[in-house]
N, C-alpha and C. Protein backbone atom coordinates (compact mmCIF):
# COMPACT_ATOMS: atom_id res chain seq x y z
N UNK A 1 -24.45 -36.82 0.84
CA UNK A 1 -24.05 -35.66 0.04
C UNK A 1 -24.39 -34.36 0.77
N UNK A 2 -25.81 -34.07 1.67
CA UNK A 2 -26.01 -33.12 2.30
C UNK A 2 -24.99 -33.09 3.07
N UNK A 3 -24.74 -33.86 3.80
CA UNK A 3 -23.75 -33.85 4.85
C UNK A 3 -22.47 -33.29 5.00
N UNK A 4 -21.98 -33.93 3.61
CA UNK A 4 -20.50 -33.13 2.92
C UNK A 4 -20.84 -31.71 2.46
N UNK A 5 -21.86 -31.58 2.05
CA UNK A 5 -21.86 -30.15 1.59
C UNK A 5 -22.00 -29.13 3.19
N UNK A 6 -22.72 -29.78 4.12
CA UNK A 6 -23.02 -28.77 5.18
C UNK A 6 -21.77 -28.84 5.88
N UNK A 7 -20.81 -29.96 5.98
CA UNK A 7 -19.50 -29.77 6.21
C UNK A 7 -18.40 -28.76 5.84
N UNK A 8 -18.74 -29.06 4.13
CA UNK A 8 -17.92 -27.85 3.35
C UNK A 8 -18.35 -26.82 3.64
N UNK A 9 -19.33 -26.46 3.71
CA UNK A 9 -19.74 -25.02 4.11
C UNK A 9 -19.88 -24.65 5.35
N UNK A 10 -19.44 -25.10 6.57
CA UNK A 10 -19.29 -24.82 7.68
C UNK A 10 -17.48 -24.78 7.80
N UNK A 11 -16.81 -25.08 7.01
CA UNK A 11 -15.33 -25.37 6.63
C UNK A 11 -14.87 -23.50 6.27
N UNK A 12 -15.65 -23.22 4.88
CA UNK A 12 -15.68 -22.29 4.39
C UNK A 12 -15.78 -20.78 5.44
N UNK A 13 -16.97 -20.83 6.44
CA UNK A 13 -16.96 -20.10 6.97
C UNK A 13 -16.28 -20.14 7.96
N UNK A 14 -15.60 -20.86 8.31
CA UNK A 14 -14.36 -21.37 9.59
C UNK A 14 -13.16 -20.39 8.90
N UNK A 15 -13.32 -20.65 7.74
CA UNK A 15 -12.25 -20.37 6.97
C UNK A 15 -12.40 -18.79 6.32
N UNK A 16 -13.64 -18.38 6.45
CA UNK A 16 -13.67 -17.08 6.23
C UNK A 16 -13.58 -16.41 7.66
N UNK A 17 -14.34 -17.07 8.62
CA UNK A 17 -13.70 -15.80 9.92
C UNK A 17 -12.53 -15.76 10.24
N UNK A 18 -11.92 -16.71 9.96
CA UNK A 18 -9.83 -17.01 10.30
C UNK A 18 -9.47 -15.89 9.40
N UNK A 19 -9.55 -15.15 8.50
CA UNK A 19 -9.38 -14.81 7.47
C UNK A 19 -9.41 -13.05 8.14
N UNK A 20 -10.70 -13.09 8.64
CA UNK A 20 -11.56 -12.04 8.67
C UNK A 20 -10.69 -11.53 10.12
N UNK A 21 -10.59 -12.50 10.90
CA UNK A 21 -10.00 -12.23 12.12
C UNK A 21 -8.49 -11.59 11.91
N UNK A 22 -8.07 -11.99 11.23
CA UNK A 22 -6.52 -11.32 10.93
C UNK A 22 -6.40 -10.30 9.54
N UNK A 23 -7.86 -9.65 9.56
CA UNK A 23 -7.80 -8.50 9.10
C UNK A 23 -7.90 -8.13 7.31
N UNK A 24 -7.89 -9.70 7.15
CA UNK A 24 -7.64 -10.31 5.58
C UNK A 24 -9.20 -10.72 5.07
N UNK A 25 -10.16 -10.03 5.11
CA UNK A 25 -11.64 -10.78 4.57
C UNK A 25 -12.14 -10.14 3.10
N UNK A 26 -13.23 -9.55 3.01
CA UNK A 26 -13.24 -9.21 1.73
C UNK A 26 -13.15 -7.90 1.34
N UNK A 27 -13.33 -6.94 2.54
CA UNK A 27 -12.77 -5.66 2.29
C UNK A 27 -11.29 -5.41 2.09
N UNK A 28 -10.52 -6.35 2.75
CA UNK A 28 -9.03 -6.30 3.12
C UNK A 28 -8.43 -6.85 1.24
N UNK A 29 -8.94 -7.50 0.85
CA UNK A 29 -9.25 -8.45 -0.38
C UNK A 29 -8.87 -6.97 -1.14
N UNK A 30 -10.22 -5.91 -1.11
CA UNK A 30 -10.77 -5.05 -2.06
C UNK A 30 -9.78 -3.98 -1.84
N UNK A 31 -8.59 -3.49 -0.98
CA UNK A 31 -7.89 -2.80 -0.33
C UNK A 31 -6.29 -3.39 -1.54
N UNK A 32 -6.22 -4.93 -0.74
CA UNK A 32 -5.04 -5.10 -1.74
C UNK A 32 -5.23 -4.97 -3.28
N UNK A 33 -6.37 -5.31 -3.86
CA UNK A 33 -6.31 -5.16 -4.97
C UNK A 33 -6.54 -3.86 -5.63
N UNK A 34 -6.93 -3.04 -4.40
CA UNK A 34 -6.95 -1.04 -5.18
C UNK A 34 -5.08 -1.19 -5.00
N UNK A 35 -4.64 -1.17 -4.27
CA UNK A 35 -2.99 -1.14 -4.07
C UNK A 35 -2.22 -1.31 -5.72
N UNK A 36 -2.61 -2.66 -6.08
CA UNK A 36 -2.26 -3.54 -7.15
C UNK A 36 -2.63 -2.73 -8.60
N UNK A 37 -3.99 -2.22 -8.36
CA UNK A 37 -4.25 -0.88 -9.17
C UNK A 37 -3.48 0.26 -9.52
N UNK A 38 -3.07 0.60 -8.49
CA UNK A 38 -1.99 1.95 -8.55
C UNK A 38 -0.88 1.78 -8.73
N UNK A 39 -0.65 0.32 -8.70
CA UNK A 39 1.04 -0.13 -8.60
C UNK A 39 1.02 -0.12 -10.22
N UNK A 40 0.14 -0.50 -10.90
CA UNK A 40 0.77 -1.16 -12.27
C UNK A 40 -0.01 -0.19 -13.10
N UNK A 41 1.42 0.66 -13.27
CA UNK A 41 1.36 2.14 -14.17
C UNK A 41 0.94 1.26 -15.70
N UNK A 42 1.14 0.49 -16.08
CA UNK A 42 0.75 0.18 -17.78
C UNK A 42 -0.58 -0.11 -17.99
N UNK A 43 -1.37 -0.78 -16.91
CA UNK A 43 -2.59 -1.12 -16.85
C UNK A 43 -2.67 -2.36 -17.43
N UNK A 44 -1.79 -3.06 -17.32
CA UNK A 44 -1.56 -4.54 -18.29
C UNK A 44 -2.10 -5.45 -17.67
N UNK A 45 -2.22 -5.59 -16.01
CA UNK A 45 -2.95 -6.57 -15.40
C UNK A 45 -1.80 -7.42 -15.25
N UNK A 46 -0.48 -6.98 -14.64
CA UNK A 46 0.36 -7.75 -14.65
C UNK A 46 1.12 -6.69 -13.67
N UNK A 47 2.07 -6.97 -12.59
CA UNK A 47 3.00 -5.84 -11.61
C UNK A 47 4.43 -7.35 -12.12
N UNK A 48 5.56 -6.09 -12.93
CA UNK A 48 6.60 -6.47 -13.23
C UNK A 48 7.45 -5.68 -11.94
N UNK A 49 9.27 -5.97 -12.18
CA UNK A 49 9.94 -4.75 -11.58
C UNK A 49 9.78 -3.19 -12.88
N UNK A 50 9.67 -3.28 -13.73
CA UNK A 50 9.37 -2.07 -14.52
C UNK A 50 8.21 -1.21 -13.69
N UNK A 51 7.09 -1.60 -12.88
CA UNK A 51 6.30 -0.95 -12.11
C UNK A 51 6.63 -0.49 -11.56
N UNK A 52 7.18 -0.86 -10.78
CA UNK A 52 8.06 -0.42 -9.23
C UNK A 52 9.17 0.62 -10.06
N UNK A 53 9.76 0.29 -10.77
CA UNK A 53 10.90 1.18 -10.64
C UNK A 53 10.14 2.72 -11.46
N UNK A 54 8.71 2.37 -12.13
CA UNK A 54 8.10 3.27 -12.67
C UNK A 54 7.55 4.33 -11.59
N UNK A 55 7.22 3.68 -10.72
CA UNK A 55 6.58 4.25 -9.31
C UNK A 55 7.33 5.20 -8.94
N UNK A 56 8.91 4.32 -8.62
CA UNK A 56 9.82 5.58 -8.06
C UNK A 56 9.92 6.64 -9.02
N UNK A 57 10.28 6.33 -10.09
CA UNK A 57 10.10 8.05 -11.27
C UNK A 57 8.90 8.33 -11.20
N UNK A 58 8.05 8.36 -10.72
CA UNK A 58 6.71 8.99 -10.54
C UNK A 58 6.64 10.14 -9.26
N UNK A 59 7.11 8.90 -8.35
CA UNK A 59 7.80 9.84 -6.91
C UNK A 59 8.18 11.00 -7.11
N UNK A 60 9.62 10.75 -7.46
CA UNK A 60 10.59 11.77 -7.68
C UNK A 60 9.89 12.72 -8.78
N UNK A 61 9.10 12.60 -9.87
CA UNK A 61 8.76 13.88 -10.18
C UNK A 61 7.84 14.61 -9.38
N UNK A 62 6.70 13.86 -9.01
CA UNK A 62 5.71 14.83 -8.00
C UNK A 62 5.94 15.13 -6.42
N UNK A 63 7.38 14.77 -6.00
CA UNK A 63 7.97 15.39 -5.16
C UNK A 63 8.89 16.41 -4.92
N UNK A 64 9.23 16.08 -6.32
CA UNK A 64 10.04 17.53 -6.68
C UNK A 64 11.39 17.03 -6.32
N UNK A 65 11.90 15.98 -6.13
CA UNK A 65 13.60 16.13 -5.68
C UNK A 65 13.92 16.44 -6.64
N UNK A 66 15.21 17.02 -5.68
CA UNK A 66 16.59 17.12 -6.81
C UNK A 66 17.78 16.60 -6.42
N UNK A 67 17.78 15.77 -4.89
CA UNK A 67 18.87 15.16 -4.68
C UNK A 67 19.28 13.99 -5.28
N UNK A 68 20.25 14.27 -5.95
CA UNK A 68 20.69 12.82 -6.47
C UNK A 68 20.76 11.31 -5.35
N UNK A 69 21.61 12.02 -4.22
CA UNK A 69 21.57 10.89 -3.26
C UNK A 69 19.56 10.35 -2.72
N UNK A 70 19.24 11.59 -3.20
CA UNK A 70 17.28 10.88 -2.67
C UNK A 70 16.84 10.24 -3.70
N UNK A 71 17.26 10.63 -4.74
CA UNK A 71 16.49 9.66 -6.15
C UNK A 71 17.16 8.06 -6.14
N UNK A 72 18.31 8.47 -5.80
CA UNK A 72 18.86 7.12 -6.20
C UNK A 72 18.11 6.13 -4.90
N UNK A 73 18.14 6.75 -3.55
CA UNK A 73 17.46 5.63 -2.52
C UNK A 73 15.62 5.37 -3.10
N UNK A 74 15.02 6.23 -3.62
CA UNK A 74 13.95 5.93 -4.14
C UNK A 74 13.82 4.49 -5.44
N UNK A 75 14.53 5.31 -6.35
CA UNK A 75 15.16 3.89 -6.94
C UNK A 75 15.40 2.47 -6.21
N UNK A 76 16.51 2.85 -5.55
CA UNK A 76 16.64 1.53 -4.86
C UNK A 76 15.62 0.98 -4.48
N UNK A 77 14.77 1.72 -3.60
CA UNK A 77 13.41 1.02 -2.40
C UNK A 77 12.89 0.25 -2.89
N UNK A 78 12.47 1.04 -4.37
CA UNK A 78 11.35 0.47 -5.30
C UNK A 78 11.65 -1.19 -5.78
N UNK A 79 13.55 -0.88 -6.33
CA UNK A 79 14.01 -2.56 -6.80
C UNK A 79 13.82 -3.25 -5.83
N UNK A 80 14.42 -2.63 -4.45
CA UNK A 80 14.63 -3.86 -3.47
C UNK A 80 13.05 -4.19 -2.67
N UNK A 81 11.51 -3.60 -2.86
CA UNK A 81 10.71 -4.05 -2.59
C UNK A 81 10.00 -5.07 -3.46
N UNK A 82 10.34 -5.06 -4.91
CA UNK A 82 10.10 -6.24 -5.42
C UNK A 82 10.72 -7.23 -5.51
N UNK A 83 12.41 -7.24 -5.15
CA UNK A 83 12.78 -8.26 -5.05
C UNK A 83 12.32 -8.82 -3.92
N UNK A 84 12.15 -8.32 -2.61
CA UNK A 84 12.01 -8.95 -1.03
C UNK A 84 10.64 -9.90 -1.68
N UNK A 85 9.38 -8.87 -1.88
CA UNK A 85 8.57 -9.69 -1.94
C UNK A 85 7.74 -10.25 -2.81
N UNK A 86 8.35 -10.08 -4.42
CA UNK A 86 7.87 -10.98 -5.38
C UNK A 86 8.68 -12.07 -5.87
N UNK A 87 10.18 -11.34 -5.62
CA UNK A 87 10.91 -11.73 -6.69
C UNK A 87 11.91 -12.83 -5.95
N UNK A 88 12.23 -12.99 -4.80
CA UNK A 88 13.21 -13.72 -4.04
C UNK A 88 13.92 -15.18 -4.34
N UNK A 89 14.72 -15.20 -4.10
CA UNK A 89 15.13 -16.60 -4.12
C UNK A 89 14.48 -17.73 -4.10
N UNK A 90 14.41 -18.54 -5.51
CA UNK A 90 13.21 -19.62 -5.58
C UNK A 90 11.87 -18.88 -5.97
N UNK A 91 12.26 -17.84 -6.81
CA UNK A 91 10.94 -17.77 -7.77
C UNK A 91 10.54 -17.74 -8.81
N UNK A 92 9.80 -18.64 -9.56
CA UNK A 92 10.04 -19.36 -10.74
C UNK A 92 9.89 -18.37 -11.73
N UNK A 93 10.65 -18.46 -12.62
CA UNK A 93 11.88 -17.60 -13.73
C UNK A 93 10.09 -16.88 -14.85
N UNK A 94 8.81 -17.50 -14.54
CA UNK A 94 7.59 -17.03 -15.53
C UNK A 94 7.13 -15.61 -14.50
N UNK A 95 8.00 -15.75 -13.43
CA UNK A 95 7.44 -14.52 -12.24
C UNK A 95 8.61 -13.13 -12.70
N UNK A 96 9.72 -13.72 -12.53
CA UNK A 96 10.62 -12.83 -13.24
C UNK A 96 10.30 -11.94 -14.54
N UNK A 97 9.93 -12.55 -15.57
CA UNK A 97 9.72 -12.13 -16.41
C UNK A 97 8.37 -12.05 -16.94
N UNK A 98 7.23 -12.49 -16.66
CA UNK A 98 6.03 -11.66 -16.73
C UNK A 98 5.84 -11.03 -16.18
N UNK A 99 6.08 -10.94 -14.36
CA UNK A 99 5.39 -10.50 -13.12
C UNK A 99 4.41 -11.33 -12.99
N UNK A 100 3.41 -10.41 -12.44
CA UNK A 100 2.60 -11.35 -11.12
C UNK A 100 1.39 -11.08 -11.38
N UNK A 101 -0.10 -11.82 -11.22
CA UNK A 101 -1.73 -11.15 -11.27
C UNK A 101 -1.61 -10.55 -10.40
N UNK A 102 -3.07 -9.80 -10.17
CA UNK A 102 -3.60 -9.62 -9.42
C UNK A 102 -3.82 -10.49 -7.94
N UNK A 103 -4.56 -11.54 -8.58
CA UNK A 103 -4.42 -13.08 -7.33
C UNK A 103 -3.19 -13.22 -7.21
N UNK A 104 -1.74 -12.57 -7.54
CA UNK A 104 -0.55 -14.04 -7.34
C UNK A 104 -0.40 -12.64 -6.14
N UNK A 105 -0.48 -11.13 -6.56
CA UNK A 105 -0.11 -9.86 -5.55
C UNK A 105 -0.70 -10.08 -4.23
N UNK A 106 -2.61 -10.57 -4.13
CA UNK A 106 -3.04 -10.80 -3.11
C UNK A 106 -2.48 -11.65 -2.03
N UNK A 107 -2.46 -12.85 -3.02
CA UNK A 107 -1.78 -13.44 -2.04
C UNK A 107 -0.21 -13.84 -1.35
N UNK A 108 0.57 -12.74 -2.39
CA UNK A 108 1.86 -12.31 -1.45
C UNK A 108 1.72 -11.34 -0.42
N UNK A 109 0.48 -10.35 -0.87
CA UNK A 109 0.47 -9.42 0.67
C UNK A 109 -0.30 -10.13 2.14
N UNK A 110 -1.10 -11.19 1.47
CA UNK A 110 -1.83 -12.04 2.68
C UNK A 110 -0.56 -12.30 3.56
N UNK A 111 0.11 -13.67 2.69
CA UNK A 111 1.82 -13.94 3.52
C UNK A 111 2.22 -13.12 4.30
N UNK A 112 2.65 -11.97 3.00
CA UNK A 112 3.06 -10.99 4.49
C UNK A 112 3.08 -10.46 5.48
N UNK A 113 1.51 -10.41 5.63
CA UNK A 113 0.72 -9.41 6.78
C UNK A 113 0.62 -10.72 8.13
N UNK A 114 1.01 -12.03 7.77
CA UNK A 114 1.10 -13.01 8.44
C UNK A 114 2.16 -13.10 9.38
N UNK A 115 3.32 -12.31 8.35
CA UNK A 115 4.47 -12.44 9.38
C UNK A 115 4.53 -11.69 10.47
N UNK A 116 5.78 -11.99 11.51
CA UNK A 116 5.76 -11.74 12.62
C UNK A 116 6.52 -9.61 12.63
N UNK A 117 6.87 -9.94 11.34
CA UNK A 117 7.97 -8.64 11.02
C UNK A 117 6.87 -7.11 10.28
N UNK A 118 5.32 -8.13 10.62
CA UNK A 118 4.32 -7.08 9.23
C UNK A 118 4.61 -5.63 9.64
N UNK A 119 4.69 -5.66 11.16
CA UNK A 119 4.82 -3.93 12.04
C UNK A 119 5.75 -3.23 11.58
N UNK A 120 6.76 -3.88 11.80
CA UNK A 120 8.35 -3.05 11.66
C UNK A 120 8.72 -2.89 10.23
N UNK A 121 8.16 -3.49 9.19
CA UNK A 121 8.32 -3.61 8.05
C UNK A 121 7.54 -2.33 7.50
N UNK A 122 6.16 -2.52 7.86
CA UNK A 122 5.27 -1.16 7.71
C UNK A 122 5.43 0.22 8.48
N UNK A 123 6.04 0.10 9.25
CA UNK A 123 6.89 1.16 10.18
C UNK A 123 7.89 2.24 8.93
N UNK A 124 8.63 1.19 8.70
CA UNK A 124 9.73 1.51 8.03
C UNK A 124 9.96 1.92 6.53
N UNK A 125 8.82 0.84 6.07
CA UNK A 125 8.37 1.39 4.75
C UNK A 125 8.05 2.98 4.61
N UNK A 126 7.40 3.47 5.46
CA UNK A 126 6.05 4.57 5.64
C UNK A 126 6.98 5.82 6.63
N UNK A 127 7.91 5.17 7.32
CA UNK A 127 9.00 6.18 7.88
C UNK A 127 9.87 6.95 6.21
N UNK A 128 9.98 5.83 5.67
CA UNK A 128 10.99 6.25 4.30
C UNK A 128 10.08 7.34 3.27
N UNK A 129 9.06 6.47 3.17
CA UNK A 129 7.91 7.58 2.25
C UNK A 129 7.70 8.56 2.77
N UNK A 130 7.36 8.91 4.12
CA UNK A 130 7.23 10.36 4.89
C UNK A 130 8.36 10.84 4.35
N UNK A 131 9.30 10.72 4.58
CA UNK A 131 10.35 11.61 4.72
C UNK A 131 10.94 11.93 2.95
N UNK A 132 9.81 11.72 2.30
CA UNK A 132 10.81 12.12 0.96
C UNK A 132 9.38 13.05 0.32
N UNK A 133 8.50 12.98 1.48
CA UNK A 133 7.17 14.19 1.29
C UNK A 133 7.86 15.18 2.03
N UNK A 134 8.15 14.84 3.07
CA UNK A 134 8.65 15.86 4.22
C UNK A 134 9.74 16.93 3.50
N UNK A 135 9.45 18.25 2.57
CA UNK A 135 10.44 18.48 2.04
C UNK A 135 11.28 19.48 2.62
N UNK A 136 11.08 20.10 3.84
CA UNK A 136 12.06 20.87 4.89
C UNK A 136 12.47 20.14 5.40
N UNK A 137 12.27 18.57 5.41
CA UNK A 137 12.78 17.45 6.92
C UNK A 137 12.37 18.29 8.19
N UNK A 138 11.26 18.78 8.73
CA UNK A 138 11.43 19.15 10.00
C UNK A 138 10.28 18.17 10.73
N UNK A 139 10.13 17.37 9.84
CA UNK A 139 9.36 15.83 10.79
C UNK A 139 7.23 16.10 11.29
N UNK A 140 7.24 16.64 9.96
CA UNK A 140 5.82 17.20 10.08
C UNK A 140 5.60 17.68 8.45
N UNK A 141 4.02 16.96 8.10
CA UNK A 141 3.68 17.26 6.92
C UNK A 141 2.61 18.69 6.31
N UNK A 142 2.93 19.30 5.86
CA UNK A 142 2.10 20.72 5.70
C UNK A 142 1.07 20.09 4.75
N UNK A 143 0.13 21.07 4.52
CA UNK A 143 -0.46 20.44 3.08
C UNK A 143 -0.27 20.06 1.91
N UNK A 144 0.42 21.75 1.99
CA UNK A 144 1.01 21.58 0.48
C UNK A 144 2.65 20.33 0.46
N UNK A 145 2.89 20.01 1.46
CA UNK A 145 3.87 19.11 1.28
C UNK A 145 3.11 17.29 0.75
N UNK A 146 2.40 17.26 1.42
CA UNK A 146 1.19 16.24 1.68
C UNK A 146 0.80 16.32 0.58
N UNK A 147 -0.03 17.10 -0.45
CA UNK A 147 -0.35 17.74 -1.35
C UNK A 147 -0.17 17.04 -2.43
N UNK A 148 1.52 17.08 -2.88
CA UNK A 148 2.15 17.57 -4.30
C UNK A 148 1.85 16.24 -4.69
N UNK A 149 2.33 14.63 -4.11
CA UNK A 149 2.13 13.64 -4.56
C UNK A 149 0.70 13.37 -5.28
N UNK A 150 -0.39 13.20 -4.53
CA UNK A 150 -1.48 13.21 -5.35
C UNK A 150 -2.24 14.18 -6.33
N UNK A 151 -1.82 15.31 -6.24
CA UNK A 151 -2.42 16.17 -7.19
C UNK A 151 -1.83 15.44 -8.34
N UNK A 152 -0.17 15.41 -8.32
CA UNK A 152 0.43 14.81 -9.49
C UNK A 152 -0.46 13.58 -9.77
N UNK A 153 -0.73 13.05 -9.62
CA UNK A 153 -1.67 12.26 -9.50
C UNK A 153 -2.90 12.47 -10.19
N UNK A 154 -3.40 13.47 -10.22
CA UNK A 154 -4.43 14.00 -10.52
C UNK A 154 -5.51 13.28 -9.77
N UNK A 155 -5.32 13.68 -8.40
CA UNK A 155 -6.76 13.72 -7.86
C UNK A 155 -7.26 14.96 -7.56
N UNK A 156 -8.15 15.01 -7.42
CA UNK A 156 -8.96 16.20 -7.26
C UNK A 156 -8.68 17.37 -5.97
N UNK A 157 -8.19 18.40 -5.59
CA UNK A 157 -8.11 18.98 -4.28
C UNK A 157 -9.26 18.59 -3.34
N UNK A 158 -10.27 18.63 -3.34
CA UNK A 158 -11.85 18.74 -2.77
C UNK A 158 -11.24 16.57 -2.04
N UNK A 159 -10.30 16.02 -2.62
CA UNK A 159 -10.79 14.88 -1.98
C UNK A 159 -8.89 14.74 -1.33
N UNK A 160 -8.11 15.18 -2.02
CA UNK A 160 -6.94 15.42 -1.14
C UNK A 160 -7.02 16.23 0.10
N UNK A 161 -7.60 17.43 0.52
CA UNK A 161 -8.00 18.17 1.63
C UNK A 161 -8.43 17.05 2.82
N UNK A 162 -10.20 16.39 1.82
CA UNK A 162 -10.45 15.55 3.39
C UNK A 162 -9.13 14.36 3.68
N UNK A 163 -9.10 14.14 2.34
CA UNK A 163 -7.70 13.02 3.36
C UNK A 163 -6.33 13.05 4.19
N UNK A 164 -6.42 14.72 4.06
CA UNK A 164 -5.75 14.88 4.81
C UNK A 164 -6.26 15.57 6.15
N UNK A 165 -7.14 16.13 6.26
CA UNK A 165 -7.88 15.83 7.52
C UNK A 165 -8.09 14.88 8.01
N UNK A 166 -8.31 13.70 7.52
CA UNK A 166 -8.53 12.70 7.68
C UNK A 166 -6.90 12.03 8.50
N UNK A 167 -6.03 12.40 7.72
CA UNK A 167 -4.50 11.93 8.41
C UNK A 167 -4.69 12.79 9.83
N UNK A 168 -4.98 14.31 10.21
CA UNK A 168 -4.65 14.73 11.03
C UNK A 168 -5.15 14.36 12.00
N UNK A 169 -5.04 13.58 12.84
CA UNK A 169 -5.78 13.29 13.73
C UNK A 169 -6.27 14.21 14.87
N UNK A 170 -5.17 14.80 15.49
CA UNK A 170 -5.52 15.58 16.41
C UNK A 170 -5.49 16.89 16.13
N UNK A 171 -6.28 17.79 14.47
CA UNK A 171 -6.35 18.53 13.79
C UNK A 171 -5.53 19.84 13.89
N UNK A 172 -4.07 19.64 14.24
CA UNK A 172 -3.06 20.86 14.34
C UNK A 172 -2.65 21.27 13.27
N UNK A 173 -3.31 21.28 11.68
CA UNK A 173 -2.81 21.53 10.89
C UNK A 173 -1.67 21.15 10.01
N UNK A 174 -0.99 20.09 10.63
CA UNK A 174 0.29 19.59 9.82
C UNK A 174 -0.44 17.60 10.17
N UNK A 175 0.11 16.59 9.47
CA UNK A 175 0.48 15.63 9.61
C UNK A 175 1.36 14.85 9.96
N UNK A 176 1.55 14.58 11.73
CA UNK A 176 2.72 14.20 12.24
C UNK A 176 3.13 12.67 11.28
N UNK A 177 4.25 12.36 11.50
CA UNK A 177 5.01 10.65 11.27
C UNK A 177 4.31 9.67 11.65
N UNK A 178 3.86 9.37 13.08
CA UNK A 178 3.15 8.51 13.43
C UNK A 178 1.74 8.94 13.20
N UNK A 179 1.36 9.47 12.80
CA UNK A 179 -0.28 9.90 12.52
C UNK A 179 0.07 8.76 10.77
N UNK A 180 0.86 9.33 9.96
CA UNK A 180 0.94 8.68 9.01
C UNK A 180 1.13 7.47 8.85
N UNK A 181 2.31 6.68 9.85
CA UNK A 181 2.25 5.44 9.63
C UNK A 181 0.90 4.80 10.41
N UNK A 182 0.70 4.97 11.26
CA UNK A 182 -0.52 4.49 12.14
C UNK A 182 -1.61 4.28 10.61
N UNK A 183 -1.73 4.90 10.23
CA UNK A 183 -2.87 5.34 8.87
C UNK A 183 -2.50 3.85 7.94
N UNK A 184 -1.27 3.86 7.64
CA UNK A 184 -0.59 2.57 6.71
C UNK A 184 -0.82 1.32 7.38
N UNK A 185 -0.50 1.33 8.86
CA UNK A 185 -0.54 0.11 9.38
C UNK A 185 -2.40 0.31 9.47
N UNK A 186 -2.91 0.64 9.74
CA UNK A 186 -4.68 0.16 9.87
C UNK A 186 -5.12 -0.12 8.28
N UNK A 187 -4.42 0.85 7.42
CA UNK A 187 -5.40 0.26 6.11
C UNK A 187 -4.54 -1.24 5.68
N UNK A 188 -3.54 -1.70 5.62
CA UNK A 188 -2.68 -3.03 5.27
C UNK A 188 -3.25 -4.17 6.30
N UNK A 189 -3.75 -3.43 7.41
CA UNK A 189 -4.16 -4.90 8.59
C UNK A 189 -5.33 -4.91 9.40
N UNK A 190 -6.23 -4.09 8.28
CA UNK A 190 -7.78 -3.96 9.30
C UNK A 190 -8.62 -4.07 8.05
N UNK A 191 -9.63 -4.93 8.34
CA UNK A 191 -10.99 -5.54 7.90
C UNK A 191 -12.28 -4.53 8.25
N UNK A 192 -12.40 -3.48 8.35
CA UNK A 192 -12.91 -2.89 9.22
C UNK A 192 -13.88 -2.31 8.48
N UNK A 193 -15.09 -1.99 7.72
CA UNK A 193 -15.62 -1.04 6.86
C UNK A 193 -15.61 0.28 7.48
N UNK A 194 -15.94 0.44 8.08
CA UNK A 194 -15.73 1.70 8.90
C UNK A 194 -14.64 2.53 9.70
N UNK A 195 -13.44 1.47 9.07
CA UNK A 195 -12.27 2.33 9.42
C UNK A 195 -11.92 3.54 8.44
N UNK A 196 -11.63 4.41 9.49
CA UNK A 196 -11.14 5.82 8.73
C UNK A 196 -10.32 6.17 7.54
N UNK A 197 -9.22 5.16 7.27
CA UNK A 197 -8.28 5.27 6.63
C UNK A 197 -8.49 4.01 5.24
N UNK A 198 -9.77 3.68 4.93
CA UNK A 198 -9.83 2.90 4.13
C UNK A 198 -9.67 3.12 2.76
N UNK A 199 -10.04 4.59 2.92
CA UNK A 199 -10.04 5.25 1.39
C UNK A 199 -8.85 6.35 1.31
N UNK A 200 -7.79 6.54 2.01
CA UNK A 200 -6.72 7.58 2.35
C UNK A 200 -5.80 6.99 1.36
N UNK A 201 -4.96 6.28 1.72
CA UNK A 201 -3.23 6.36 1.22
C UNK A 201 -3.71 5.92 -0.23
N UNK A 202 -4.80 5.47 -0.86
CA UNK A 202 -4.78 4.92 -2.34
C UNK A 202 -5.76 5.12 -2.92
N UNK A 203 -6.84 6.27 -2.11
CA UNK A 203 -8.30 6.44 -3.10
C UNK A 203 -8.75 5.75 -2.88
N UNK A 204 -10.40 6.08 -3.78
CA UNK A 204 -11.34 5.03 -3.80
C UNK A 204 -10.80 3.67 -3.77
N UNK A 205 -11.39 2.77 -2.86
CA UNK A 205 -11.41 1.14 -3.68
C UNK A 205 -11.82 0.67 -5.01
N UNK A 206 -10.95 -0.08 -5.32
CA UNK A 206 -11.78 -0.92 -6.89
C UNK A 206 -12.83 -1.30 -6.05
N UNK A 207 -13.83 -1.67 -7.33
CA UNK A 207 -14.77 -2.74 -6.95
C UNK A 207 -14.42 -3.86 -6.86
């Protein structure tokens, strides 16, 4: 019985540094599930497509559009990111219509971050979101452009400021594109406690 147990538990931690090594351990854990937090506007403990498409009208008011052609691609993003990755072909009809936990969210973003596509996917995601902050389009974020989303939000200025210092990397006053996605791709695929961007794109962590 010792034996099996010192097995299992040498299994476990095999199985926690595999984990840990691809960026997925228990901070990465505490990261997806602040995400899962912000996603599910009802607080029901459940992410339907009603979230997502709640998200995008959230967008669009604290960004201020008024393009019809930008609301409607916001809209879209929002449907077509839950269909890609909750909702897809072959998913059983109690996912459709409840949605998903917390555990079922974790471990669709684990999957994902597995695939070979996690870069270009997070590239692209985070290219689209820039650019509907970006409200001159001249490919650079001011503050107050940076700004409007989370205040709406109601976070506090005193903690939107550092995070956006925090985005600037090479402190010129604006927030380039790749300063931003770089920021998305380290908090979605780094284990890191001491990475910079742990507390940026979504606030504090849950506990």
């Amino acid at each position: 019985m010792r034996a099996l147990s010192t097995f299992l538990g040498l299994a476990f931690l095999l199985l926690l540094e595999l984990c840990t090594a691809n960026g997925q351990g228990a901070l990465w854990v505490r990261k997806m599930r602040t995400v899962f937090a912000r996603l599910d506007s009802n607080h029901d403990n459940r992410l339907t497509r009603k979230d997502f498409l709640a998200l995008g009208v959230h967008i669009i008011r604290c960004c201020k559009l008024d393009s019809m052609q930008r609301m409607n691609q916001i809209m879209m993003m929002e449907s077509d990111a839950w269909d890609k990755f909750f909702a897809g072909p072959g998913t059983p009809r109690s996912v459709q219509e409840r949605g998903i936990s917390e555990r079922q969210f974790v471990d669709a973003m684990r999957r994902e971050m597995q695939s070979p596509e996690t870069s270009k996917n997070l590239r692209n995601m985070y290219h689209f979101v820039f650019g509907y902050m970006d409200h001159d389009q001249d490919g650079m974020l001011t503050f107050t452009e940076y700004a409007d989303m989370p205040r709406c939000s109601g976070v506090p200025d005193a903690f939107i400021q550092a995070n956006f210092d925090t985005l600037d990397t090479d402190a010129d006053g604006v927030i380039q594109e790749a300063e931003f996605i770089e920021a998305a791709k380290q908090y979605y695929t780094t284990n890191d406690e001491s990475n910079r961007y742990n507390h940026v794109l979504y606030g504090p962590l849950v506990n």
